[in-house]
Protein backbone atom coordinates (compact mmCIF):
# COMPACT_ATOMS: atom_id res chain seq x y z
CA UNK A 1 0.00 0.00 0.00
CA UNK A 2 1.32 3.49 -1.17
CA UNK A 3 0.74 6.43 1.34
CA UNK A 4 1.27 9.94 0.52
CA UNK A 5 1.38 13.05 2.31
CA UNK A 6 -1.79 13.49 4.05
CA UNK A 7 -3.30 10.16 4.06
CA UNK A 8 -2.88 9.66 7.80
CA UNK A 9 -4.73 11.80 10.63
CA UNK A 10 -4.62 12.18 14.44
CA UNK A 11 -7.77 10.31 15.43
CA UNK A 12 -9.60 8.82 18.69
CA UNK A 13 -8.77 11.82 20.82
CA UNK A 14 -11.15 11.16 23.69
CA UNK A 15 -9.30 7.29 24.16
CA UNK A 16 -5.90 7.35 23.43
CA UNK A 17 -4.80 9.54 20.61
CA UNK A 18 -3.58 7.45 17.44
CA UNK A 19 -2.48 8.80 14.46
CA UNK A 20 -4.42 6.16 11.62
CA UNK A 21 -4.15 5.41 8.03
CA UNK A 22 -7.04 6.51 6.44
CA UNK A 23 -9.54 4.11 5.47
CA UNK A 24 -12.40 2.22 5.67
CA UNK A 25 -11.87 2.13 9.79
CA UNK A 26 -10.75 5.49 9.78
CA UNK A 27 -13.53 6.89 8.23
CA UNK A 28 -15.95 5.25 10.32
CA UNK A 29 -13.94 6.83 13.88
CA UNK A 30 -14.34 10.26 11.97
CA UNK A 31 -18.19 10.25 10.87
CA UNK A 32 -18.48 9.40 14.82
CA UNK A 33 -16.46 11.52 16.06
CA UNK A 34 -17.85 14.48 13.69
CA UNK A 35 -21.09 13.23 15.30
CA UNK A 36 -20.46 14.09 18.55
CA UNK A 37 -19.49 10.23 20.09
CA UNK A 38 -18.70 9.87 23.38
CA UNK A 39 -15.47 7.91 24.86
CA UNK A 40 -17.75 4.93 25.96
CA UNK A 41 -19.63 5.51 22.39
CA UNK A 42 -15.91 5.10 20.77
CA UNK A 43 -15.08 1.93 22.79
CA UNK A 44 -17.93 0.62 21.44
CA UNK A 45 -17.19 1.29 17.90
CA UNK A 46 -13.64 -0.31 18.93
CA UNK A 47 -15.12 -3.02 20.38
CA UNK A 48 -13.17 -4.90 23.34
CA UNK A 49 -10.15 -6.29 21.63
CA UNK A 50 -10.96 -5.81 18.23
CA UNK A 51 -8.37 -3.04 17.50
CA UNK A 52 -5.55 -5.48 18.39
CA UNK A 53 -7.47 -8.48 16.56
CA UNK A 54 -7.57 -6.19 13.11
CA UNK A 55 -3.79 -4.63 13.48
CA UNK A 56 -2.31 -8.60 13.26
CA UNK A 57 -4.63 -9.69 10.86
CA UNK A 58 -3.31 -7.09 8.33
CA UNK A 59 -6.78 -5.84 6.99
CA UNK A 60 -5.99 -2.99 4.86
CA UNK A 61 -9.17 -1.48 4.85
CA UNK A 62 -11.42 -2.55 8.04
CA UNK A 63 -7.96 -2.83 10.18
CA UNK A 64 -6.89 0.02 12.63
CA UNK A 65 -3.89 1.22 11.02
CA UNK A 66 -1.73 3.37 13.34
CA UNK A 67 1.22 4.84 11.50
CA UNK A 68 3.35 7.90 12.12
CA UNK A 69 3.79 11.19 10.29
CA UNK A 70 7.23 9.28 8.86
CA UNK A 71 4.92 6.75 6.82
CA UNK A 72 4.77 8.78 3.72
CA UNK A 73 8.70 9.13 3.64
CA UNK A 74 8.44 5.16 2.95
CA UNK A 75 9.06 4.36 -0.37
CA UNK A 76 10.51 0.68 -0.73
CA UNK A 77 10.55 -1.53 2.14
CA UNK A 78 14.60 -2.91 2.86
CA UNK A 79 16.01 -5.90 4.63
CA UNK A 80 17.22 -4.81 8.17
CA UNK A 81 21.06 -5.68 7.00
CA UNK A 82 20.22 -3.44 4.10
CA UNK A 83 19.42 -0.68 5.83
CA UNK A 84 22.40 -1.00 8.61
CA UNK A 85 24.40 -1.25 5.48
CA UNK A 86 23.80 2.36 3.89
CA UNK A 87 23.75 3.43 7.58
């Protein structure tokens, strides 16, 4: 999966702050949130270990995808020795 600049947003801030990938799971926390949800509301929507459940099963679009502002700096993906290599 490609990401570009701006396809990741600070999300969840009434829980515990994540910054997500957007997509299908992302834009389902945002119509909630832009709806006025509640923490408990939002642990609902999580669902008690379902966030963990979707991040190792690698769904790309119904996963909860937390990535950092770096992610769009990413363009090929290296073998550790690779990288220690160049380094």
């Amino acid at each position: 999966m490609q990401s570009k600049e701006g396809d990741r947003m600070l999300s969840m801030k009434k829980t515990v702050p994540v910054r997500l990938l957007k997509n299908d799971f992302y834009n389902t926390i945002k119509t909630a949130e832009n709806n006025g949800v509640t923490e408990e509301q939002l642990k609902g929507i999580l669902g008690k270990g379902k966030a963990k459940k979707r991040m190792f099963e690698g769904d790309l679009n119904e996963g909860k995808l937390e990535v950092g502002q770096v992610i769009s700096m990413i363009k090929e993906i290296k073998p550790a020795a690779a990288i220690v290599q160049e380094i």
